[in-house]
PDB file of N, CA and C in Angstrom:
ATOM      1  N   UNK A   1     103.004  88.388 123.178  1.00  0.00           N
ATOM      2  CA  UNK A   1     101.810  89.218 123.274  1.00  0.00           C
ATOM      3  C   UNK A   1     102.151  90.644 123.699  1.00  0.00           C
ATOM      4  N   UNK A   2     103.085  90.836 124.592  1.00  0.00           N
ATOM      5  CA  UNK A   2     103.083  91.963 124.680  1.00  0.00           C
ATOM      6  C   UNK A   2     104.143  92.704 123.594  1.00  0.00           C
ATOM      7  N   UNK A   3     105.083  92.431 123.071  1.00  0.00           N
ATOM      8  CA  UNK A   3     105.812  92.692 122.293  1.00  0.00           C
ATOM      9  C   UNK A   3     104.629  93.163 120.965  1.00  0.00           C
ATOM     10  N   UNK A   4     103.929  93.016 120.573  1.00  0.00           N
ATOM     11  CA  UNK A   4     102.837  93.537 119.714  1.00  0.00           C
ATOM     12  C   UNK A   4     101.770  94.667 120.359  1.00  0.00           C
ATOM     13  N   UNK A   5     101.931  94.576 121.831  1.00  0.00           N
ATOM     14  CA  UNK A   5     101.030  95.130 122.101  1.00  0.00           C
ATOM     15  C   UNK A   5     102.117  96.666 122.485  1.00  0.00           C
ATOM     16  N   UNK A   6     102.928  96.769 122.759  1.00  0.00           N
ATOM     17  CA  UNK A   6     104.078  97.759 122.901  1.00  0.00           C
ATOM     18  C   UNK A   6     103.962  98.341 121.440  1.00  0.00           C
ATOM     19  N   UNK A   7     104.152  97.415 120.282  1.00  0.00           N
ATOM     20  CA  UNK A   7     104.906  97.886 118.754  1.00  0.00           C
ATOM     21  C   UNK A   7     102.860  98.934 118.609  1.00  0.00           C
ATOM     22  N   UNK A   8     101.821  98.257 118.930  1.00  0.00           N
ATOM     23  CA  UNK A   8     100.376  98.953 118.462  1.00  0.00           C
ATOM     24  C   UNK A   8     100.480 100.496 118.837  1.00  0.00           C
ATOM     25  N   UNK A   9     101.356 100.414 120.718  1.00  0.00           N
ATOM     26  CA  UNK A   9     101.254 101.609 121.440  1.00  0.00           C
ATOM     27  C   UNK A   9     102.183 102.395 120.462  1.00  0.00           C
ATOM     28  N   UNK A  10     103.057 101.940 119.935  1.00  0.00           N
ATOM     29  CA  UNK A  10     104.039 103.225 119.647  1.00  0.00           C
ATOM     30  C   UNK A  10     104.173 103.383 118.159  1.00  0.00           C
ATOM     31  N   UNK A  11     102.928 102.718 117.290  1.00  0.00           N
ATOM     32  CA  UNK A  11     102.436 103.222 115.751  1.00  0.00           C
ATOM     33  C   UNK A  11     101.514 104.493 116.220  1.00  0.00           C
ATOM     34  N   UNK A  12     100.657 103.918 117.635  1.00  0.00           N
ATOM     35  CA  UNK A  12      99.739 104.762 117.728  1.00  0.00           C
ATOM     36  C   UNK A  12     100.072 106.439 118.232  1.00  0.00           C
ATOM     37  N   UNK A  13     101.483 105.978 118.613  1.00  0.00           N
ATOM     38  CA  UNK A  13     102.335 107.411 119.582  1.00  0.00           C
ATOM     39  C   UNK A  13     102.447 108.341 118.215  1.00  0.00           C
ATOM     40  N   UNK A  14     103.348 107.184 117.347  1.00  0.00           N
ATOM     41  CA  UNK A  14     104.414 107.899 115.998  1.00  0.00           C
ATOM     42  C   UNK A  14     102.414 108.935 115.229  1.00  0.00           C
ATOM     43  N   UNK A  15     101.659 107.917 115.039  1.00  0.00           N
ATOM     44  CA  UNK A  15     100.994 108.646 114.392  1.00  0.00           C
ATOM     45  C   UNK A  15     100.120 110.209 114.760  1.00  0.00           C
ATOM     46  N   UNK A  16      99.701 109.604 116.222  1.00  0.00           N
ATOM     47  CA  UNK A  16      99.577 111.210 116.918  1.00  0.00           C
ATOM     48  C   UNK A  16     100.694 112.334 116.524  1.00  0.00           C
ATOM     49  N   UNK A  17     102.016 111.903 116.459  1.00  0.00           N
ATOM     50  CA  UNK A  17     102.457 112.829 116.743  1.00  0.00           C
ATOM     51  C   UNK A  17     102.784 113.604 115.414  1.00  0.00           C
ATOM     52  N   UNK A  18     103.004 112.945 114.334  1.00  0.00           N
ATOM     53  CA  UNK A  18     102.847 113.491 112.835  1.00  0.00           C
ATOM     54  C   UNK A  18     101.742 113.887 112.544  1.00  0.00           C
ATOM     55  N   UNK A  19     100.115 113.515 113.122  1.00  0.00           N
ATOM     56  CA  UNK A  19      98.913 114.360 112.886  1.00  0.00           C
ATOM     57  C   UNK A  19      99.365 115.706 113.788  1.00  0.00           C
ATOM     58  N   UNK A  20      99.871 115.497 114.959  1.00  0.00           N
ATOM     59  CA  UNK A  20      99.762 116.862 115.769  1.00  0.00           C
ATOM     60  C   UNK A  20     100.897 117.728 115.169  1.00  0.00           C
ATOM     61  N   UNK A  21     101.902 117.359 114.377  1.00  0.00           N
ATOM     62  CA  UNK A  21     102.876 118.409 113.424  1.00  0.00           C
ATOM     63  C   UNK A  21     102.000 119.049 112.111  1.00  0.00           C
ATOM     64  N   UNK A  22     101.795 117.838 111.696  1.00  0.00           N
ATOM     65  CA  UNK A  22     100.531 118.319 110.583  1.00  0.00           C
ATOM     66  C   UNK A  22      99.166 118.872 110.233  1.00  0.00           C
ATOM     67  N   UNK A  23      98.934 119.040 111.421  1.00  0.00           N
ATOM     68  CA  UNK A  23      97.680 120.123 111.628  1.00  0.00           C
ATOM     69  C   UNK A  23      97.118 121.105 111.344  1.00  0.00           C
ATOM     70  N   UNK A  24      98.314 121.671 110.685  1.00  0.00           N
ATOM     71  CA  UNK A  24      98.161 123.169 110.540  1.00  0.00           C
ATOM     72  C   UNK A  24      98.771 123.555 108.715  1.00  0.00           C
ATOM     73  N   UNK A  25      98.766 122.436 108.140  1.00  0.00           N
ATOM     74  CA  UNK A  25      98.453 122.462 106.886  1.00  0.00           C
ATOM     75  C   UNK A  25      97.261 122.158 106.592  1.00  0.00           C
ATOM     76  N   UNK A  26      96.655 123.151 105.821  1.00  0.00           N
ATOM     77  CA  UNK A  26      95.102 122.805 105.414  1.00  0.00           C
ATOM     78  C   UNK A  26      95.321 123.463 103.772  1.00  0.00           C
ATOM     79  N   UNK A  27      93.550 122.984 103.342  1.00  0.00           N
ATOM     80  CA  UNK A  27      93.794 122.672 101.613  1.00  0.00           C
ATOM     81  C   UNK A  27      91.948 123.041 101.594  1.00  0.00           C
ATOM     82  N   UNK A  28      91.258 123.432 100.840  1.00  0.00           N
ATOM     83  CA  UNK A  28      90.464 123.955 100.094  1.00  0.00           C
ATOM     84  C   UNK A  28      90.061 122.351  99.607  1.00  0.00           C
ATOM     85  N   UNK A  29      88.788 122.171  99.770  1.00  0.00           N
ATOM     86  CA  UNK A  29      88.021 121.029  98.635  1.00  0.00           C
ATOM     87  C   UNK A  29      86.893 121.317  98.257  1.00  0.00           C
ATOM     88  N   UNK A  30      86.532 120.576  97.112  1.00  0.00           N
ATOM     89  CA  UNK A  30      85.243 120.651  96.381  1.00  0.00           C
ATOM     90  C   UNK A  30      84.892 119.308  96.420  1.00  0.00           C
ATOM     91  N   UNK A  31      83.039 119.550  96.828  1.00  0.00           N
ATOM     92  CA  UNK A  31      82.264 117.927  97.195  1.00  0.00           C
ATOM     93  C   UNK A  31      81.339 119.026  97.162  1.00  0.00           C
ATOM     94  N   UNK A  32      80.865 119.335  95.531  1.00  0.00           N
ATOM     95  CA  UNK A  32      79.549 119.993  95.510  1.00  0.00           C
ATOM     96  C   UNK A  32      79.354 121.314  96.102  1.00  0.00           C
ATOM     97  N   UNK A  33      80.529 121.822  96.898  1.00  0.00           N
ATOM     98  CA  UNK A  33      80.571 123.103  97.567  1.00  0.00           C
ATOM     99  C   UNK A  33      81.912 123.675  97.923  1.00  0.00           C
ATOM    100  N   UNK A  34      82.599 124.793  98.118  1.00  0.00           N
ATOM    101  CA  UNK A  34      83.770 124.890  98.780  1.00  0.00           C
ATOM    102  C   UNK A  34      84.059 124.756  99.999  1.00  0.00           C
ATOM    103  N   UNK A  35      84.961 123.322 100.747  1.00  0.00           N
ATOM    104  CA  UNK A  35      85.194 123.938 101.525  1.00  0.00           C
ATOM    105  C   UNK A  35      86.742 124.202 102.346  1.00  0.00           C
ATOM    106  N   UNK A  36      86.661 125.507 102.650  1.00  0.00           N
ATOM    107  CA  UNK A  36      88.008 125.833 102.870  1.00  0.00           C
ATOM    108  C   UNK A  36      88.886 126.094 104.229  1.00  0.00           C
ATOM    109  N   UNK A  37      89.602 125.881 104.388  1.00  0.00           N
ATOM    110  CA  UNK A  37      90.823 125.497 105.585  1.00  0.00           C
ATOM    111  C   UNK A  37      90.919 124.430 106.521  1.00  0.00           C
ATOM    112  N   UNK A  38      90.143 122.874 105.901  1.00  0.00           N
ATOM    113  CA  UNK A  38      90.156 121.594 105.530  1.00  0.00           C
ATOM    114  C   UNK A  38      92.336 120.948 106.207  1.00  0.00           C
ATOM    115  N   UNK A  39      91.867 120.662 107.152  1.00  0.00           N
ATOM    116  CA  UNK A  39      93.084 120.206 107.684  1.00  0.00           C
ATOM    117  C   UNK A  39      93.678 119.155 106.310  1.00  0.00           C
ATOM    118  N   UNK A  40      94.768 118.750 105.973  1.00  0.00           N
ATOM    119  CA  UNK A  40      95.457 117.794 105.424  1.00  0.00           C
ATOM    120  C   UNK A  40      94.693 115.948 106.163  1.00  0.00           C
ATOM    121  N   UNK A  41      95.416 116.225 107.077  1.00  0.00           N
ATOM    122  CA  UNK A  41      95.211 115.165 107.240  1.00  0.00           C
ATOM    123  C   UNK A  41      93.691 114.300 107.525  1.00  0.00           C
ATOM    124  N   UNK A  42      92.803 115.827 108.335  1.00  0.00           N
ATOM    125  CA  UNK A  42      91.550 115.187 108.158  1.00  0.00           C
ATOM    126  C   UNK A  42      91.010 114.967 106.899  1.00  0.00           C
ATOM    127  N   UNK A  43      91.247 115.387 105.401  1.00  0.00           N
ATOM    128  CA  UNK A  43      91.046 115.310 104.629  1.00  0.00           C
ATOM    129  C   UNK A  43      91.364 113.816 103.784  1.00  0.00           C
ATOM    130  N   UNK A  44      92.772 113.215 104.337  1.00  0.00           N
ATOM    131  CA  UNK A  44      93.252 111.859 104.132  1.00  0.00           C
ATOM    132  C   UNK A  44      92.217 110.909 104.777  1.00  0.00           C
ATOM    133  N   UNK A  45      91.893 111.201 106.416  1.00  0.00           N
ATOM    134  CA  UNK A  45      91.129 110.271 106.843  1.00  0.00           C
ATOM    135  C   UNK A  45      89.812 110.327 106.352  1.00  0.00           C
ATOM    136  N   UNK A  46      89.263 111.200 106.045  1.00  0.00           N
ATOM    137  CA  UNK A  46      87.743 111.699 105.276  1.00  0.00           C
ATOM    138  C   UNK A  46      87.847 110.134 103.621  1.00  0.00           C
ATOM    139  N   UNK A  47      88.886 110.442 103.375  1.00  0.00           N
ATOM    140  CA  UNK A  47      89.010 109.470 102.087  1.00  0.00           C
ATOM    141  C   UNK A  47      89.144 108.074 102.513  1.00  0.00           C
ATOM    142  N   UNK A  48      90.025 107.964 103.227  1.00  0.00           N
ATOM    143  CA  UNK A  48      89.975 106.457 103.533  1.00  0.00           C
ATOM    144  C   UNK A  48      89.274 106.343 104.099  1.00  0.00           C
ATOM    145  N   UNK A  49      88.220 106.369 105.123  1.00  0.00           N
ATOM    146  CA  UNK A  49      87.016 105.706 105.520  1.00  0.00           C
ATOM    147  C   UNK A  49      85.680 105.878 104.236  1.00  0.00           C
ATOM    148  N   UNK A  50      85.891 107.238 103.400  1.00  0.00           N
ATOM    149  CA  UNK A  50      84.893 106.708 102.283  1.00  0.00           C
ATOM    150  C   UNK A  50      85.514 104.886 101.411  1.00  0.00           C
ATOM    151  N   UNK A  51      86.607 105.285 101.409  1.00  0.00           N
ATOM    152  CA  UNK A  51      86.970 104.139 100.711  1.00  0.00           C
ATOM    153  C   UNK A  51      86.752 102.845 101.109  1.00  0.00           C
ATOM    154  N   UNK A  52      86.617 102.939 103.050  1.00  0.00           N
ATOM    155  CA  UNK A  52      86.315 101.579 103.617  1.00  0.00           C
ATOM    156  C   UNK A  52      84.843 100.741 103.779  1.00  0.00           C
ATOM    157  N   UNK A  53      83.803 102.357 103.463  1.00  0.00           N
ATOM    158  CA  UNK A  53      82.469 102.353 103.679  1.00  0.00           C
ATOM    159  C   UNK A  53      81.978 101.542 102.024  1.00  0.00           C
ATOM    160  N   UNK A  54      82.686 102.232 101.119  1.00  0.00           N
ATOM    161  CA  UNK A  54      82.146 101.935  99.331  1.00  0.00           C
ATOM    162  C   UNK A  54      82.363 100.207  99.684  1.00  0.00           C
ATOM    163  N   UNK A  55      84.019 100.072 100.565  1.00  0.00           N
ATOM    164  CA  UNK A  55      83.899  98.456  99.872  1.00  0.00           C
ATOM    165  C   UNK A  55      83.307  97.455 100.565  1.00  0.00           C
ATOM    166  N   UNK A  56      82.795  98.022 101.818  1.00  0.00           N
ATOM    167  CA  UNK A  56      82.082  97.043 102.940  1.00  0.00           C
ATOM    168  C   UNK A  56      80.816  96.123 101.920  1.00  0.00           C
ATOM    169  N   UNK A  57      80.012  96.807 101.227  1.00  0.00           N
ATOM    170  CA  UNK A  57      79.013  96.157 100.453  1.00  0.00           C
ATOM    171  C   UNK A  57      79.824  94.797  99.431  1.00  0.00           C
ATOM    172  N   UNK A  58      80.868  94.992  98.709  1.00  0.00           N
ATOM    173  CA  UNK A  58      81.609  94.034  98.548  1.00  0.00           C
ATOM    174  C   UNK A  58      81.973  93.125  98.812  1.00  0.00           C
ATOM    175  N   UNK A  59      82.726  93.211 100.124  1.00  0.00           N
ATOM    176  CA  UNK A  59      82.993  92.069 100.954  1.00  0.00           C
ATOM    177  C   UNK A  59      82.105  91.123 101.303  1.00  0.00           C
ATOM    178  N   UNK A  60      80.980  91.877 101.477  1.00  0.00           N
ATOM    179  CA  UNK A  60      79.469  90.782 102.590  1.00  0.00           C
ATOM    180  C   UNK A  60      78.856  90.167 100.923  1.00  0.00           C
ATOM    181  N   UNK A  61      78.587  90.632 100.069  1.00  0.00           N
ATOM    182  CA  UNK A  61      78.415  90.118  98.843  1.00  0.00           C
ATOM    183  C   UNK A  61      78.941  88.952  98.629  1.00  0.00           C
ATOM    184  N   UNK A  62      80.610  88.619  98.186  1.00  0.00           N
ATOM    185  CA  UNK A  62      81.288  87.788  98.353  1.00  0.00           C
ATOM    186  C   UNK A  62      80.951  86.928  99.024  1.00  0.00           C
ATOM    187  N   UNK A  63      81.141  87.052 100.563  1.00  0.00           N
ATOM    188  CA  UNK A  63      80.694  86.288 101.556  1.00  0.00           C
ATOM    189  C   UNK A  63      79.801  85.444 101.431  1.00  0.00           C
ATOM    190  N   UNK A  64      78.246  86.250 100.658  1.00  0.00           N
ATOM    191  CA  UNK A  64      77.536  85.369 100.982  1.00  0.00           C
ATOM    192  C   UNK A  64      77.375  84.407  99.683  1.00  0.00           C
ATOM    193  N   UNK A  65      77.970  84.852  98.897  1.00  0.00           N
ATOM    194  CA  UNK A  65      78.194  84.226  97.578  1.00  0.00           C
ATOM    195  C   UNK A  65      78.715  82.553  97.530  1.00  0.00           C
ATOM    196  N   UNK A  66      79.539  82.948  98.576  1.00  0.00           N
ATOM    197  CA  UNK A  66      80.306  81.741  99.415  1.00  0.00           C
ATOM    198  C   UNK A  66      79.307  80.307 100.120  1.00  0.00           C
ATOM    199  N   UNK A  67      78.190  81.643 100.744  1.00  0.00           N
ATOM    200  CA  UNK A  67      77.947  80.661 101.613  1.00  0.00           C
ATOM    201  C   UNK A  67      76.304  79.882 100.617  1.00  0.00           C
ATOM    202  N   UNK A  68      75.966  80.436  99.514  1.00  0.00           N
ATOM    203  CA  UNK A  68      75.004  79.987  98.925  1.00  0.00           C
ATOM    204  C   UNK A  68      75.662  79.580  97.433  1.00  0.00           C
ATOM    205  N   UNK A  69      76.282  78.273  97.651  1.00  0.00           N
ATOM    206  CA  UNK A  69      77.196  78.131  96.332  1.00  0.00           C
ATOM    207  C   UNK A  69      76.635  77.396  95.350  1.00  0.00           C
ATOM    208  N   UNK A  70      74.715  77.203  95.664  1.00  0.00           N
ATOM    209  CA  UNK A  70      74.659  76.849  94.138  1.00  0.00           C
ATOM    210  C   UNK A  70      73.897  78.062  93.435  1.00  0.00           C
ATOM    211  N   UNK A  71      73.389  79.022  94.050  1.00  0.00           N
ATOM    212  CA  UNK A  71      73.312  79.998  93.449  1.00  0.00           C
ATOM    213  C   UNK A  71      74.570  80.846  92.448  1.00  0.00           C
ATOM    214  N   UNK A  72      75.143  80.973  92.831  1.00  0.00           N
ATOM    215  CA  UNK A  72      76.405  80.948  92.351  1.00  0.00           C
ATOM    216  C   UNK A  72      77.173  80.074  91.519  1.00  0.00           C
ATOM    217  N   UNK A  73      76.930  78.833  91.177  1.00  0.00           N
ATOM    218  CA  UNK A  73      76.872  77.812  89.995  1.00  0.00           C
ATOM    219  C   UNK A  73      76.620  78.176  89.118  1.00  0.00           C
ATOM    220  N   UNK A  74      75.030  78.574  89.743  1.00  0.00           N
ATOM    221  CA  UNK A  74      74.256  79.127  88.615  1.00  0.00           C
ATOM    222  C   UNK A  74      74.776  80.117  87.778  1.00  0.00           C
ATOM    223  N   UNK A  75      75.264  81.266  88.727  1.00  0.00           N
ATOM    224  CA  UNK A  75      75.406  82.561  88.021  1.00  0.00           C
ATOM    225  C   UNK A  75      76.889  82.331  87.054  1.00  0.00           C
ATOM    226  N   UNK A  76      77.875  81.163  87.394  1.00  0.00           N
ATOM    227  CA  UNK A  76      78.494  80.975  86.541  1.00  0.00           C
ATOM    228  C   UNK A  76      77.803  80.629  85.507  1.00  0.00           C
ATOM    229  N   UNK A  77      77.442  79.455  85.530  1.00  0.00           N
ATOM    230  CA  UNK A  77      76.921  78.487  84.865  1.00  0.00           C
ATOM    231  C   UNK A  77      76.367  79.449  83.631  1.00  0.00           C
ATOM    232  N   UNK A  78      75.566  80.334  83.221  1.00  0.00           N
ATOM    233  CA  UNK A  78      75.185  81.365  83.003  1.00  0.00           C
ATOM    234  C   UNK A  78      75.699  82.168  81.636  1.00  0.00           C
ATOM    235  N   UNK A  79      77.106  82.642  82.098  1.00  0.00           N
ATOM    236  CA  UNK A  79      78.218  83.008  81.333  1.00  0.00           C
ATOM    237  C   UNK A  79      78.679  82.144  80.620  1.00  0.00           C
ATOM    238  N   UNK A  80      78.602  82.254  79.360  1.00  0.00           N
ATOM    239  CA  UNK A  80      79.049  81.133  77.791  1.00  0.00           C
ATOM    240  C   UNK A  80      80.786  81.256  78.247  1.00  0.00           C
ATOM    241  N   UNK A  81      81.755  79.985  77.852  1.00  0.00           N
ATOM    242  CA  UNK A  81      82.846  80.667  77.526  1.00  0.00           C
ATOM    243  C   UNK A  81      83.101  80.672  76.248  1.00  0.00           C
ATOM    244  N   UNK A  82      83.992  82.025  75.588  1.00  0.00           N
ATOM    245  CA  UNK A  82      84.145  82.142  74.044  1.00  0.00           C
ATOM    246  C   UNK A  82      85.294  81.246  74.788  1.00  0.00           C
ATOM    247  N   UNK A  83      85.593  80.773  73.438  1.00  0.00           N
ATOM    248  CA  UNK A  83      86.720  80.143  72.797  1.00  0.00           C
ATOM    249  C   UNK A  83      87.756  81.181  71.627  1.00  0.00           C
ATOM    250  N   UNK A  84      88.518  81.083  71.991  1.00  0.00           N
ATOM    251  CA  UNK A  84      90.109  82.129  70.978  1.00  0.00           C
ATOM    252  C   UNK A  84      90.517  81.200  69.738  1.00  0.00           C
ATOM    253  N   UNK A  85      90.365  81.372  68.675  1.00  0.00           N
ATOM    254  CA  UNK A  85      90.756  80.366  68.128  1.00  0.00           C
ATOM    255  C   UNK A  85      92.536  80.656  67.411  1.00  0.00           C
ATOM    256  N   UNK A  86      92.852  79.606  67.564  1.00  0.00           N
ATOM    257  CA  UNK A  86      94.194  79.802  67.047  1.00  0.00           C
ATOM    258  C   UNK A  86      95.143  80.385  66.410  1.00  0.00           C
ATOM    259  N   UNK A  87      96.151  81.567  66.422  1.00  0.00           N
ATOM    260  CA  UNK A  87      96.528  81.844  65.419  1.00  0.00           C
ATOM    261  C   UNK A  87      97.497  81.557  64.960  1.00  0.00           C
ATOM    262  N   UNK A  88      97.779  81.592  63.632  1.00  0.00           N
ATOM    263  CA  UNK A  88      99.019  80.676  63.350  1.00  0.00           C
ATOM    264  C   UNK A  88     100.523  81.933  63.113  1.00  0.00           C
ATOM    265  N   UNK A  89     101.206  81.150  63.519  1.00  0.00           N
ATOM    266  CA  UNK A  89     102.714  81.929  63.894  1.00  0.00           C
ATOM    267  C   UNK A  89     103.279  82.461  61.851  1.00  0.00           C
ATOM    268  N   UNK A  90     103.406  83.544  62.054  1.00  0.00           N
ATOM    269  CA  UNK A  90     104.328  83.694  60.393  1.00  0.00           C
ATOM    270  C   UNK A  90     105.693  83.370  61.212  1.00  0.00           C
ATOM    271  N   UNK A  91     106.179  82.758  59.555  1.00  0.00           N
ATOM    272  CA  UNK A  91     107.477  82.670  58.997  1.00  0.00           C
ATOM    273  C   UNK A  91     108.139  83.714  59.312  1.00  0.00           C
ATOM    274  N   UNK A  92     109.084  84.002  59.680  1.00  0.00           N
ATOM    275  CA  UNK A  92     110.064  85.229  59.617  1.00  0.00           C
ATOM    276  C   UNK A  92     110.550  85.488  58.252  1.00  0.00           C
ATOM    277  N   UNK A  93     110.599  86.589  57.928  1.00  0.00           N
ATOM    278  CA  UNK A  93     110.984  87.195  56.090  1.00  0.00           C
ATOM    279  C   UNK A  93     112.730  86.756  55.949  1.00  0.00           C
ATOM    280  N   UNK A  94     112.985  85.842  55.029  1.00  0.00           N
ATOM    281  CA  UNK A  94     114.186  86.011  54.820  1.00  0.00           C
ATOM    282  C   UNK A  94     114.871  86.735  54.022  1.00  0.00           C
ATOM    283  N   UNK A  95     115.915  87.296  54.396  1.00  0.00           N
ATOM    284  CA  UNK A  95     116.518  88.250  53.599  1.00  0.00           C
ATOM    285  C   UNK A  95     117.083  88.082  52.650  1.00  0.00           C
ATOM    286  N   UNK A  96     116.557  89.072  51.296  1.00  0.00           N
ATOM    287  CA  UNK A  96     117.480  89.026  50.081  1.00  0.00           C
ATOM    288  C   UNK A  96     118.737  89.324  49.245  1.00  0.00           C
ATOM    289  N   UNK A  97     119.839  88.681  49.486  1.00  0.00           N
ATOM    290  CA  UNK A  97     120.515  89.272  49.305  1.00  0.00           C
ATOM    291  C   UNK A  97     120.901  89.843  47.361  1.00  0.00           C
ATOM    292  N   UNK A  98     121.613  90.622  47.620  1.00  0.00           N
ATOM    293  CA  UNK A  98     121.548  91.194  45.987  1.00  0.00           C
ATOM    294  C   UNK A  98     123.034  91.427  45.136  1.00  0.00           C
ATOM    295  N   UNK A  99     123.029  90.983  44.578  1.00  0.00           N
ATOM    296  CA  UNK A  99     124.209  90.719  43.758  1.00  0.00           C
ATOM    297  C   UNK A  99     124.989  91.549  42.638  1.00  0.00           C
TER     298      UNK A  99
END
C-alpha cells in the first residue's frame, strides 16, 4: 500500500514539475472566437476533460443497458442479420506455354 501510494506522490511531483517548465509556451485557438496566449498545457487539459465529459453519457447508457437486459433483447432482437452468401474461389490461370 504504501509503495503505490509513494509511486501516485511522485507521478504527481514529475507532472507538476513539467507543467511548471511548460507554462510559458502558449498557442492561439479557435472555439468560435480567438483566443490568444492559451498556455500549452492548459489547452491539453481543456481537451481531455472535454473528451471525459462527451463519453460519460456513454458509459451510464451501457450500464444501464446491462442492467435492463430484456429491453435490450429487444433492441437486438430488432436488427435482421444479412447473410453473405458464398463466393466461390477461381482457378488460378495456367500458363501457356508457346512453341
Amino acid at each position: 500500500m504504501p509503495v503505490k501510494m509513494i509511486g501516485i506522490l511522485l507521478l504527481v511531483v514529475l507532472v507538476a514539475v513539467l507543467t511548471g517548465f511548460n507554462i510559458e509556451n502558449t498557442c492561439t485557438i479557435w472555439f468560435f472566437h480567438n483566443f490568444s496566449n492559451i498556455p500549452v498545457f492548459a489547452a491539453l487539459l481543456g481537451a481531455f476533460l472535454a473528451g471525459v465529459i462527451v463519453t460519460i453519457p456513454f458509459t451510464f447508457m451501457k450500464s444501464s443497458c446491462k442492467s435492463k437486459k430484456d429491453s435490450c433483447d429487444k433492441k437486438k432482437e430488432e436488427i435482421p442479420e444479412t447473410k453473405i452468401p458464398a463466393v466461390k474461389e477461381e482457378e488460378p490461370l495456367s500458363e501457356t506455354k508457346s512453341e
